[in-house]
N, C-alpha and C. Protein backbone atom coordinates (compact mmCIF):
# COMPACT_ATOMS: atom_id res chain seq x y z
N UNK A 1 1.95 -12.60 11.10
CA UNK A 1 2.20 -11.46 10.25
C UNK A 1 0.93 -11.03 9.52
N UNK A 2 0.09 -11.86 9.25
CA UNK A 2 -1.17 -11.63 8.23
C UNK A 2 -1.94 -11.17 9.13
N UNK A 3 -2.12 -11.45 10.53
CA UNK A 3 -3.07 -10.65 11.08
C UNK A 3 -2.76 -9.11 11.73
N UNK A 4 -1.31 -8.74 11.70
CA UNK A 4 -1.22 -7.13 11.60
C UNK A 4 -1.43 -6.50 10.64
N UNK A 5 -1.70 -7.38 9.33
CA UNK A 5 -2.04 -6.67 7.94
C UNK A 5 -3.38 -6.35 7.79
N UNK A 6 -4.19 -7.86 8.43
CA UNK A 6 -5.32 -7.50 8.66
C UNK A 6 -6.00 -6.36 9.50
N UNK A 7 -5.44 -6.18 10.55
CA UNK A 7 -5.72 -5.12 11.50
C UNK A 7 -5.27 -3.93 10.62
N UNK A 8 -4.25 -3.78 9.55
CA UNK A 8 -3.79 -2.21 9.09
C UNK A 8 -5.12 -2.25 8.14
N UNK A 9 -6.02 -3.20 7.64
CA UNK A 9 -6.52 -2.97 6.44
C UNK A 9 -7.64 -2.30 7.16
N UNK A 10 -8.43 -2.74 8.86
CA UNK A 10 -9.45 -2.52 9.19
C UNK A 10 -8.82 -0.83 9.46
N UNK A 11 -7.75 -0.34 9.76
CA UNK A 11 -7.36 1.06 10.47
C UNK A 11 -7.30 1.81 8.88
N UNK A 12 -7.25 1.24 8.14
CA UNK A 12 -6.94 2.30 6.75
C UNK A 12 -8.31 2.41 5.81
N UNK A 13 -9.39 1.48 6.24
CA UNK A 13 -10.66 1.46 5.82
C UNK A 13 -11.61 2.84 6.21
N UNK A 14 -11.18 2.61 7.85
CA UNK A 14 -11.25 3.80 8.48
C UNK A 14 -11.16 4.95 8.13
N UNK A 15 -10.26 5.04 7.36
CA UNK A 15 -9.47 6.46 7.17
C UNK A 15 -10.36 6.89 5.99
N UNK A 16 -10.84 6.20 4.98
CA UNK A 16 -11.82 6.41 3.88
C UNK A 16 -13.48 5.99 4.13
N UNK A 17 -13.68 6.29 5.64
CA UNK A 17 -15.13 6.93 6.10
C UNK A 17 -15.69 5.71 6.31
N UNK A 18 -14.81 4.43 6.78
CA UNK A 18 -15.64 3.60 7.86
C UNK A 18 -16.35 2.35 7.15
N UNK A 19 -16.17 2.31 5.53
CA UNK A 19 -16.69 1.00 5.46
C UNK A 19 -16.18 1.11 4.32
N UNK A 20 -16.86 -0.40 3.46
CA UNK A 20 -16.62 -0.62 2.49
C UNK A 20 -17.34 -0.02 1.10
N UNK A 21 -16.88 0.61 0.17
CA UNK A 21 -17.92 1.11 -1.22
C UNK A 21 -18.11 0.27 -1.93
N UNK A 22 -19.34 0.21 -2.51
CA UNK A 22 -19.79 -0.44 -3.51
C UNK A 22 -18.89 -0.14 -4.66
N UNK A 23 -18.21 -1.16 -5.47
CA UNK A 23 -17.35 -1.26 -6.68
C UNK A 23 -17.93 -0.75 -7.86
N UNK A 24 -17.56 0.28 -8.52
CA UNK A 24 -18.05 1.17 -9.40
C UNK A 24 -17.74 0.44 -10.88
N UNK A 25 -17.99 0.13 -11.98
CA UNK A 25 -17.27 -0.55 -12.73
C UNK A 25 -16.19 0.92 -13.47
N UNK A 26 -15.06 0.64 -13.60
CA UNK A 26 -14.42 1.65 -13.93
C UNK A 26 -13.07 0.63 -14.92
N UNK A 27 -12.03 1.57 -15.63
CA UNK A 27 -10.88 1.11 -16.27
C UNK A 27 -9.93 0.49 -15.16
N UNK A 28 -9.64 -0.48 -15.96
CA UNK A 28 -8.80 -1.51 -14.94
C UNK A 28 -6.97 -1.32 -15.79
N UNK A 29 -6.49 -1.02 -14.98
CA UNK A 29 -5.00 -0.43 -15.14
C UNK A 29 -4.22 -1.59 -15.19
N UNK A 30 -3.39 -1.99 -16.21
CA UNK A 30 -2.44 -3.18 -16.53
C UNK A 30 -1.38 -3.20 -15.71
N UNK A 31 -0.71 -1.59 -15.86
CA UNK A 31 0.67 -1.56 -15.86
C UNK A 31 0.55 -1.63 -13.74
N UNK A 32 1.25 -1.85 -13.59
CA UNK A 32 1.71 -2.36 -11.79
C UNK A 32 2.18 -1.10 -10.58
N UNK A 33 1.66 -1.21 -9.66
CA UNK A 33 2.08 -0.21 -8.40
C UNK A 33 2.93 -0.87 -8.05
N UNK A 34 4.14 -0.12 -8.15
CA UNK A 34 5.37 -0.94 -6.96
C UNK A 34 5.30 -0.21 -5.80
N UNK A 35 5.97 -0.78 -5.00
CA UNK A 35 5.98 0.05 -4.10
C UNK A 35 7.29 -0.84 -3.19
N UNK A 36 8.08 0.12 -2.70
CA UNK A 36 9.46 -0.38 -2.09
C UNK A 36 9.75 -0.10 -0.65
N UNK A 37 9.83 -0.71 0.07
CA UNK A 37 9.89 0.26 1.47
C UNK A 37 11.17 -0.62 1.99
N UNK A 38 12.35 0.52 2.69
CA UNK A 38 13.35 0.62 2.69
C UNK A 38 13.34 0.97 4.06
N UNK A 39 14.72 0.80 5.05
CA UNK A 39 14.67 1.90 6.43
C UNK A 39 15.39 3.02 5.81
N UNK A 40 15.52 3.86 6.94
CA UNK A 40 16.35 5.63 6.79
C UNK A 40 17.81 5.06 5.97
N UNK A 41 18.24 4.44 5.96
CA UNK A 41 19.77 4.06 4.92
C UNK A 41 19.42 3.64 4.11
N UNK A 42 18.27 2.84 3.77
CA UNK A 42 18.47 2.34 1.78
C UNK A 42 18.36 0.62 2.22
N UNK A 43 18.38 0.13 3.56
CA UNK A 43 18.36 -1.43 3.60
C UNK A 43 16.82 -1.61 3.32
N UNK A 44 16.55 -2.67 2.43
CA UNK A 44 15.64 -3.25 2.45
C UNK A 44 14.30 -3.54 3.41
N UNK A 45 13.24 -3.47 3.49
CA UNK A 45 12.56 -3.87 4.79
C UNK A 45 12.12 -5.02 4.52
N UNK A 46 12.15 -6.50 4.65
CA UNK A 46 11.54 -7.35 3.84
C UNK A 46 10.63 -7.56 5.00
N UNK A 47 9.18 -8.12 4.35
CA UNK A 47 8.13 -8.81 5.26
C UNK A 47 7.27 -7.40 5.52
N UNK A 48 7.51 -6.33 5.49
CA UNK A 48 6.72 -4.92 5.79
C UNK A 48 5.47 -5.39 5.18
N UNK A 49 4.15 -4.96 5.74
CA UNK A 49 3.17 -4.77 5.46
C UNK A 49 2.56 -3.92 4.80
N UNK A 50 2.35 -3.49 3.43
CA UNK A 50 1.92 -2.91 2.49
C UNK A 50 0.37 -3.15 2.06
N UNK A 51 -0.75 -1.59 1.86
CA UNK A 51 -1.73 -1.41 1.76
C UNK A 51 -2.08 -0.84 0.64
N UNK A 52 -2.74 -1.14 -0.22
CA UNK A 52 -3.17 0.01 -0.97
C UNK A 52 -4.89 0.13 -1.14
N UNK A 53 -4.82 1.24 -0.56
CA UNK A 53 -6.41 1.63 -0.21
C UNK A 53 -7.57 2.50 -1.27
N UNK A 54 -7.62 2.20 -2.08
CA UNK A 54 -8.44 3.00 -3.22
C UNK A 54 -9.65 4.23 -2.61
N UNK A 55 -9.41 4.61 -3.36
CA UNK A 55 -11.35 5.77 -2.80
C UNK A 55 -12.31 5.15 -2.78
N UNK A 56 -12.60 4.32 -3.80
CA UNK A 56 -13.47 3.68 -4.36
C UNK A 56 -13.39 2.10 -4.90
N UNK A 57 -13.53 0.84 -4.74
CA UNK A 57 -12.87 -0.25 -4.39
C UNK A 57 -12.53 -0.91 -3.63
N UNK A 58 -11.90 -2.44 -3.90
CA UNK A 58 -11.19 -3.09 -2.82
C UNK A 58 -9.98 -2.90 -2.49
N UNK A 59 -9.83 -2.66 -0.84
CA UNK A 59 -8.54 -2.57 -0.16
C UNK A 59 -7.59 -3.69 -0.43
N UNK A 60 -6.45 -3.66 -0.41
CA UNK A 60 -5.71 -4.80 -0.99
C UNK A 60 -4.42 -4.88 -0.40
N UNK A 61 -3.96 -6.08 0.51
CA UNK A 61 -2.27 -6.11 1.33
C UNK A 61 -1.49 -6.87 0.78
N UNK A 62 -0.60 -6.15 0.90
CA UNK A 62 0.34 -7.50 0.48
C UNK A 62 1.69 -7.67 1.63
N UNK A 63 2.58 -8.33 1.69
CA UNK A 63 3.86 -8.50 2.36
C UNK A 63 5.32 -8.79 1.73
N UNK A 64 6.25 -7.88 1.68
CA UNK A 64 7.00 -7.47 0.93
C UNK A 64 7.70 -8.81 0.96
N UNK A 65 8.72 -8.46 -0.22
CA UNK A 65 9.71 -9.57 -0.34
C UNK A 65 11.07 -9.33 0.02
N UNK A 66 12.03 -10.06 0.13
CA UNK A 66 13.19 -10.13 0.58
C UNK A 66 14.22 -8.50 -0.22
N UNK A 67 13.55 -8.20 -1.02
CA UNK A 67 14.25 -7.16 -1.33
C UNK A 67 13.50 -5.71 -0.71
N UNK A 68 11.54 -5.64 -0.29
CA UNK A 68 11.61 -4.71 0.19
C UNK A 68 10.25 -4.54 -1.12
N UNK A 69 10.05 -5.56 -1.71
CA UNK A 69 9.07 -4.56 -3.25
C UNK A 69 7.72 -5.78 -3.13
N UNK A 70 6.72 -4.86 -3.33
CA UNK A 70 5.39 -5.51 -3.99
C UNK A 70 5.06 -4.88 -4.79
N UNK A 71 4.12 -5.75 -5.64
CA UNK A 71 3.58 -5.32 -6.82
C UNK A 71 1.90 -5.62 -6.79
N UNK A 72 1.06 -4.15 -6.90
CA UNK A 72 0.07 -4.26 -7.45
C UNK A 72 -0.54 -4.59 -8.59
N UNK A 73 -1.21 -5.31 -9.23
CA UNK A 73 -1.59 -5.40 -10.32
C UNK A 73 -3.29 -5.33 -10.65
N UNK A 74 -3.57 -4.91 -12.04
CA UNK A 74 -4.83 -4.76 -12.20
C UNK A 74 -5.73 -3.95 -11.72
N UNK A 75 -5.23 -2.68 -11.25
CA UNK A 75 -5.99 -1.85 -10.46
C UNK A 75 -7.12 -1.15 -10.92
N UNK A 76 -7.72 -0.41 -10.61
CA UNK A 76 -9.18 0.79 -10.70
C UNK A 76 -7.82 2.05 -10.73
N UNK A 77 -8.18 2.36 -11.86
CA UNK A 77 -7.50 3.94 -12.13
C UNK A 77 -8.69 5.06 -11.66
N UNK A 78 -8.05 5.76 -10.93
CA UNK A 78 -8.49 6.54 -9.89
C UNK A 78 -7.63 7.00 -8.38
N UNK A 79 -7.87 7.52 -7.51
CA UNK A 79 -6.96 8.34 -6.22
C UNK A 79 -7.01 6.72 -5.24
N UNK A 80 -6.33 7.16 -4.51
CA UNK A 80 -5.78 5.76 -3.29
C UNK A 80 -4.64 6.60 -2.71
N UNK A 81 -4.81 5.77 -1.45
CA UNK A 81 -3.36 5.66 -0.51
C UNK A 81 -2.50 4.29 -0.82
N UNK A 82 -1.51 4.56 0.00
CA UNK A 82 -0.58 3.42 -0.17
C UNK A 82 -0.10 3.41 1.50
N UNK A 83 0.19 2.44 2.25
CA UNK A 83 0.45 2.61 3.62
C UNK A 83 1.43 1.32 3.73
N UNK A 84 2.87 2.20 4.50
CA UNK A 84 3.57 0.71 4.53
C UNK A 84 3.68 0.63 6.06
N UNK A 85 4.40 -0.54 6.33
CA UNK A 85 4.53 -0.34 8.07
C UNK A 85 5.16 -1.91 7.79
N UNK A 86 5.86 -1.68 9.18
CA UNK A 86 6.75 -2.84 9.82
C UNK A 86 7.15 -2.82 11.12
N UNK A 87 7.24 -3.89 12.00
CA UNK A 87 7.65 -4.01 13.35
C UNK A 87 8.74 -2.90 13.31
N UNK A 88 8.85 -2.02 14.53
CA UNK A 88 9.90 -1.60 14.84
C UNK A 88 9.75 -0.32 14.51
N UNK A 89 9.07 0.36 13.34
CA UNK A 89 9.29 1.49 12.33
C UNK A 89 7.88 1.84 12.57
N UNK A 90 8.19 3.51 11.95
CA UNK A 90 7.11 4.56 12.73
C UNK A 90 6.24 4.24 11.09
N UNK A 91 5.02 3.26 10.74
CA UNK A 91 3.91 3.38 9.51
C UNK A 91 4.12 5.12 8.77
N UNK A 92 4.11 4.82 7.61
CA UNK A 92 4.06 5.67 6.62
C UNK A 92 2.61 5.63 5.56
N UNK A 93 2.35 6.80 4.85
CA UNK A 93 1.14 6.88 3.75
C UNK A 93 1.86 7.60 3.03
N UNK A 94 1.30 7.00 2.02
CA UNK A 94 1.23 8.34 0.57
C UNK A 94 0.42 8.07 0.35
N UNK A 95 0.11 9.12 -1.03
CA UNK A 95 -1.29 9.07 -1.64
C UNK A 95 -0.56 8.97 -3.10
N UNK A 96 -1.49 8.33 -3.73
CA UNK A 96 -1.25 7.55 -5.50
C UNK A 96 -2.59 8.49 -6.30
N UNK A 97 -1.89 8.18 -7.57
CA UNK A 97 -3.15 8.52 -8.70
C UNK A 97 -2.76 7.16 -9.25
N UNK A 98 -3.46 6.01 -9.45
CA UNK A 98 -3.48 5.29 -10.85
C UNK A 98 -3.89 5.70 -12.01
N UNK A 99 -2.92 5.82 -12.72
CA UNK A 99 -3.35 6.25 -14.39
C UNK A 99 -2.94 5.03 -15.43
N UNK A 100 -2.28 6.23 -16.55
CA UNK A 100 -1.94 4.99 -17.62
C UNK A 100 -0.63 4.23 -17.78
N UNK A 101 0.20 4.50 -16.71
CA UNK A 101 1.59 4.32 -16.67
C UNK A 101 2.02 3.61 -15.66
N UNK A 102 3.06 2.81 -15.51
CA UNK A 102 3.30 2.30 -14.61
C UNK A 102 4.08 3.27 -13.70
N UNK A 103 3.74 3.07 -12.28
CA UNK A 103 4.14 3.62 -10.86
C UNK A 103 5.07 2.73 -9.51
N UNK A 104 6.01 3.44 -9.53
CA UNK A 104 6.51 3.11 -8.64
C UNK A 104 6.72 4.39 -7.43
N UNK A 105 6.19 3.85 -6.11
CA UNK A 105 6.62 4.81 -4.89
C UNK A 105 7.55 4.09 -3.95
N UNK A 106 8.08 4.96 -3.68
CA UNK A 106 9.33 4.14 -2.54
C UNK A 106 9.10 5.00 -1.00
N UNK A 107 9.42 4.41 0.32
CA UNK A 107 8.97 4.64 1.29
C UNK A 107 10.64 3.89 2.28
N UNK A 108 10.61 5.01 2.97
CA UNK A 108 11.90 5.16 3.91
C UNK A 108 11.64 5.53 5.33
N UNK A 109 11.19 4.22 5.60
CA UNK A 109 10.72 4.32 7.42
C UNK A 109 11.75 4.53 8.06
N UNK A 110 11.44 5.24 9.36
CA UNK A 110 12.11 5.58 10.43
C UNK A 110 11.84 4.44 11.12
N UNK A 111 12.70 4.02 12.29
CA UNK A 111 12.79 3.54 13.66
C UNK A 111 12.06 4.21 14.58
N UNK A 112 11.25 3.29 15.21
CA UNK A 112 10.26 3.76 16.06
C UNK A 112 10.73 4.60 17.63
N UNK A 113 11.22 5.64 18.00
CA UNK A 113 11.79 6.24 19.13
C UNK A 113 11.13 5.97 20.08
């Protein structure tokens, strides 16, 4: 499982121009990114592979829990994606602002046709 996360982190690095940025020192955000990923009915996805990709910063995965939720913590306030994906289901993105508040995004994959 950790090495399809690994492979999403090298495909979503990509997507923000191919390498890694030098870490800017910037405000570090307390409050937590959730993030929930669910299928098309509302069931849980547990084990999904979750990304969150900053502009600027370190990329960061995690692997959901039995209910479907991870939690970011300590982030760089500033723009990012969020990318979930799981066997079976067609990968999803959004895009985040970290600010001063805590965030939660939720994500409702399709079945892969």
């Amino acid at each position: 499982m950790k090495a399809k996360c690994a492979h999403l982190v090298f495909v979503a690095v990509l997507m923000f121009g191919g390498s890694f940025a030098a870490v800017i020192a910037q405000d570090t955000i307390e409050k937590p990114l959730v993030i929930e990923v669910k299928n098309a009915t509302g069931q849980p996805l547990k084990h999904a592979c979750v990304t969150y990709i900053p502009k600027n910063g370190e990329v960061q995965f995690r692997n959901a829990d039995e209910h479907g939720r991870v939690e970011f913590r300590n982030l760089t306030a500033g723009e990012g994606r969020v990318v979930a994906k799981v066997s079976g289901y067609t990968a999803q993105k959004k895009s985040v602002i970290i600010g001063t508040s805590a965030e939660t995004i939720a994500f409702a994959l399709e079945p892969r046709r």
